[in-house]
C-alpha atoms as a PDB file:
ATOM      1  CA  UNK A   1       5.891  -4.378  30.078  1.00  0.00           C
ATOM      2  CA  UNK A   2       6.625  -0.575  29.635  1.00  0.00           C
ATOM      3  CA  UNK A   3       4.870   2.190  28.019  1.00  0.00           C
ATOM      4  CA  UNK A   4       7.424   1.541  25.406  1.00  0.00           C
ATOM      5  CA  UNK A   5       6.827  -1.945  24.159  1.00  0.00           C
ATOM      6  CA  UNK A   6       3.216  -1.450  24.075  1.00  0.00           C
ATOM      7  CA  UNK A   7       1.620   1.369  23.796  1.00  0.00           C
ATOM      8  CA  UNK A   8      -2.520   1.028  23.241  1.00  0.00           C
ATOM      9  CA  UNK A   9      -2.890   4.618  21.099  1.00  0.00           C
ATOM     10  CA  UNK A  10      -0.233   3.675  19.159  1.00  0.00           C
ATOM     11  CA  UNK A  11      -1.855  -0.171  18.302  1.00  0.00           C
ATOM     12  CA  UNK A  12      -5.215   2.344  17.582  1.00  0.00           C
ATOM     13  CA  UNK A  13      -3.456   4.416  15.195  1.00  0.00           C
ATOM     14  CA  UNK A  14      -1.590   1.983  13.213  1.00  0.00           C
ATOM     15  CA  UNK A  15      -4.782  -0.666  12.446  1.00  0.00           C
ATOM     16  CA  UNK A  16      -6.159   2.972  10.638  1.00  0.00           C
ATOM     17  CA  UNK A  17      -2.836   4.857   9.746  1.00  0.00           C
ATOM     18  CA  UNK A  18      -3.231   6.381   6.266  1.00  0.00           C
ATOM     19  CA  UNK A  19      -4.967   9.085   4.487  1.00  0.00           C
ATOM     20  CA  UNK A  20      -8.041   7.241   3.799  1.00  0.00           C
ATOM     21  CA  UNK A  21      -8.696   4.787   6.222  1.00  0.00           C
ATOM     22  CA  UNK A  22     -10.850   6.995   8.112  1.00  0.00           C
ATOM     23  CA  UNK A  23     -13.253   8.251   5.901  1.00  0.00           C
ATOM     24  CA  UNK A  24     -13.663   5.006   4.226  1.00  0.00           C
ATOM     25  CA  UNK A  25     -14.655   4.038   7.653  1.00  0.00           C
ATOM     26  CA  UNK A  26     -16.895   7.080   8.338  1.00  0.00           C
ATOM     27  CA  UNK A  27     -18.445   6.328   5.083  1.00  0.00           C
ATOM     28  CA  UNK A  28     -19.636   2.778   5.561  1.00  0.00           C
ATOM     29  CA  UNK A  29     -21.057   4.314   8.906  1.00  0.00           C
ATOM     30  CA  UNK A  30     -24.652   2.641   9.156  1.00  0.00           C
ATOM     31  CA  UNK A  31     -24.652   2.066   5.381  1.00  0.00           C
ATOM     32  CA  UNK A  32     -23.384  -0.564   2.907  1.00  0.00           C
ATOM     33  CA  UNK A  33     -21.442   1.010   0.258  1.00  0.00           C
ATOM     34  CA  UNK A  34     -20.075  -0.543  -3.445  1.00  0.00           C
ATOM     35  CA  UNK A  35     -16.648   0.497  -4.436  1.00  0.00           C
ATOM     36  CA  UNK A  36     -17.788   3.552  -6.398  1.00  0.00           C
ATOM     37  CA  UNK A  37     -19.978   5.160  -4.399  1.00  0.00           C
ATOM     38  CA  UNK A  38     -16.928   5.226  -1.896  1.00  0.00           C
ATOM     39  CA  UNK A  39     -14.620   6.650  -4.787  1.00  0.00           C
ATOM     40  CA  UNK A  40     -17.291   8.943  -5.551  1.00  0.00           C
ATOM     41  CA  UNK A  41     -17.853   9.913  -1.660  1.00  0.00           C
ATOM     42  CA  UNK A  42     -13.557  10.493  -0.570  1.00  0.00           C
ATOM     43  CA  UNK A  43     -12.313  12.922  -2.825  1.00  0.00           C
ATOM     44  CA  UNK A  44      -8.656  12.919  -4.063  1.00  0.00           C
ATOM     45  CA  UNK A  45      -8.513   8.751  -3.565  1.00  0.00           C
ATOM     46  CA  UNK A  46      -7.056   7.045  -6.353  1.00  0.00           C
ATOM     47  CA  UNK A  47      -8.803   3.791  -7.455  1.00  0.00           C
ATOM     48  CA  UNK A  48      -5.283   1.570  -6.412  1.00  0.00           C
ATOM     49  CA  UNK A  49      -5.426   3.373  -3.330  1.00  0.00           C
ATOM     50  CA  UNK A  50      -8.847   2.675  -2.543  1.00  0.00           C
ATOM     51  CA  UNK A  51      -8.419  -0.768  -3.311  1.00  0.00           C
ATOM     52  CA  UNK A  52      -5.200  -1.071  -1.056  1.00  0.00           C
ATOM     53  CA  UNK A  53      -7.044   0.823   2.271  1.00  0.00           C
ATOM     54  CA  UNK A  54     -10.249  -1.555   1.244  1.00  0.00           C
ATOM     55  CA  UNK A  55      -8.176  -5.057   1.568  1.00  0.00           C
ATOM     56  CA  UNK A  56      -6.154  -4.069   4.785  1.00  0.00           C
ATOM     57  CA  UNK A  57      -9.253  -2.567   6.490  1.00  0.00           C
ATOM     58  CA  UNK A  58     -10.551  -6.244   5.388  1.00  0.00           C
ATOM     59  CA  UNK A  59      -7.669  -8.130   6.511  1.00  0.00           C
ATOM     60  CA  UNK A  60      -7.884  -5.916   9.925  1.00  0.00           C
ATOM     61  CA  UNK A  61     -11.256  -7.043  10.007  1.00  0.00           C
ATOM     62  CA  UNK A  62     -13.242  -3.851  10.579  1.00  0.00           C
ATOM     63  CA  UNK A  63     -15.027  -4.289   7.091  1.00  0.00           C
ATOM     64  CA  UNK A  64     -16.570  -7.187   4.813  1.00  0.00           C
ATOM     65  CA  UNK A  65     -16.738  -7.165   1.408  1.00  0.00           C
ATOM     66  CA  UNK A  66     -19.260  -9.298  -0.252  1.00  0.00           C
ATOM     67  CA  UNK A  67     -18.736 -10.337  -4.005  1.00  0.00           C
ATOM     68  CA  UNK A  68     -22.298 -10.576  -5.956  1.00  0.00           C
ATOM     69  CA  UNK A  69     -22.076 -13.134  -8.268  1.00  0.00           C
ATOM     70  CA  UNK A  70     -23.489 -10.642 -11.124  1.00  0.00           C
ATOM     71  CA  UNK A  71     -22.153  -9.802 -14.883  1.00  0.00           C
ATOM     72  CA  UNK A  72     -20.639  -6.909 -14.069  1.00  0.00           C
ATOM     73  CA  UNK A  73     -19.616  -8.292 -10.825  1.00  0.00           C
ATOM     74  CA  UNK A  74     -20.702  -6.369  -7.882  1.00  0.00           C
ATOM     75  CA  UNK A  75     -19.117  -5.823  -4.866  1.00  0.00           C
ATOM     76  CA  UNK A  76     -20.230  -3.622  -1.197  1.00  0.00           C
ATOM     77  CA  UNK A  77     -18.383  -3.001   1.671  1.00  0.00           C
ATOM     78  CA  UNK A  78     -19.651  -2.401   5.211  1.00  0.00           C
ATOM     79  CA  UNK A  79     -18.451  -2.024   8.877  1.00  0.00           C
ATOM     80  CA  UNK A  80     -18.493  -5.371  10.536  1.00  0.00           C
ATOM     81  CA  UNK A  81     -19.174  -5.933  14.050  1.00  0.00           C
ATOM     82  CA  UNK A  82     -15.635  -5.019  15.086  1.00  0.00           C
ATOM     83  CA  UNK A  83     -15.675  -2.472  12.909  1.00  0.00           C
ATOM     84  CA  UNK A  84     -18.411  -0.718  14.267  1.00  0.00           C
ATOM     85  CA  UNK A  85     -16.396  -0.609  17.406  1.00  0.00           C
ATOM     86  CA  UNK A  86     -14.397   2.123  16.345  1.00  0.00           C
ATOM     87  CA  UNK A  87     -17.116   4.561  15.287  1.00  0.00           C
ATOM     88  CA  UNK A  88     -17.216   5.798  18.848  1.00  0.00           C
ATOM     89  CA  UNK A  89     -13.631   6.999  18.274  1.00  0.00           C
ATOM     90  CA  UNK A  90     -14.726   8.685  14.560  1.00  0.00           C
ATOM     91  CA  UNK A  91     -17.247  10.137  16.504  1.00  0.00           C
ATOM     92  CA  UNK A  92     -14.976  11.813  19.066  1.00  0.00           C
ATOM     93  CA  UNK A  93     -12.457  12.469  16.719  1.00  0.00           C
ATOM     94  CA  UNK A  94     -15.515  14.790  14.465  1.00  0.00           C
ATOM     95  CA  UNK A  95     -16.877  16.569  17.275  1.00  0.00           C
ATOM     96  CA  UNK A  96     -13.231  17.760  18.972  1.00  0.00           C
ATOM     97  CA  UNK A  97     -12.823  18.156  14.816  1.00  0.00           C
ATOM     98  CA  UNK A  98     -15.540  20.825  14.862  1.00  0.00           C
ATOM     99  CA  UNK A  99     -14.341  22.110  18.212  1.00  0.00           C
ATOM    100  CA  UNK A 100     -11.047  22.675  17.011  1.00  0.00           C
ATOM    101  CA  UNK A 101     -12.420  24.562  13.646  1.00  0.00           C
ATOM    102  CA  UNK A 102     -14.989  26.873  15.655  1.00  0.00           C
ATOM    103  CA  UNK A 103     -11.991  27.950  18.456  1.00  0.00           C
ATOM    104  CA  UNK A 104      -9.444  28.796  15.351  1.00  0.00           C
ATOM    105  CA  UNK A 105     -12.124  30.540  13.188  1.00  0.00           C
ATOM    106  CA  UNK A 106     -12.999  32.785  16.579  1.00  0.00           C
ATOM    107  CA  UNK A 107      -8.852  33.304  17.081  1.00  0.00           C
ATOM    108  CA  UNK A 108      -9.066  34.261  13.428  1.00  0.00           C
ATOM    109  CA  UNK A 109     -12.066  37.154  14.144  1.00  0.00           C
ATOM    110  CA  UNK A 110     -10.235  38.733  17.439  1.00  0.00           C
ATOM    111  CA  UNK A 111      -7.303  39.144  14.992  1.00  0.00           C
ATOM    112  CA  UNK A 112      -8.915  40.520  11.959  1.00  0.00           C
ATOM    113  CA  UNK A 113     -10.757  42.949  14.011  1.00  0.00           C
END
């Protein structure tokens, strides 16, 4: 099998391609979240897209979603087992994030001055 038929970065990238995948994911780090405390927390998400990033991050099986059987119903979403696998990765991802910021903010100082 060659690079090109499978590549393991690319399988990593696809199960959380999209905009929002991530932070819903950073956002149920360690915590159990309901559905609008997550719209509340990612900023810019519409409520269909939420909903849409929600099931496929279900049907990928990096989150649960438990139904409380509750007039209004109530629903929360955390990381499952699997899920929490990939905070590792969020984790890296943050700190080269921060990195990345500090070294272009000093580039943007040795120009300015």
């Amino acid at each position: 099998m060659s690079n090109r038929e499978f590549c393991p970065v690319t399988t990593t990238l696809s199960v959380i391609d999209g905009k929002w995948k991530v932070l819903i994911l950073w956002n149920l780090k360690g915590k159990t979240r309901r559905f609008g405390e997550l719209k509340r927390l990612i900023a810019g998400v519409t409520q269909k897209m939420l909903t849409q990033q929600l099931r496929e991050l279900e049907t990928d099986g990096l989150i649960s979603r438990k139904v409380y059987a509750e007039v209004p119903p109530r629903v929360e979403y955390s990381l499952t087992k699997y899920g929490e696998s990939m905070m590792p990765i969020l984790e890296a991802m943050c700190k080269w994030g921060v990195e990345h910021r500090q070294k272009v903010e000093r580039a943007t100082l040795k120009k300015t001055a």
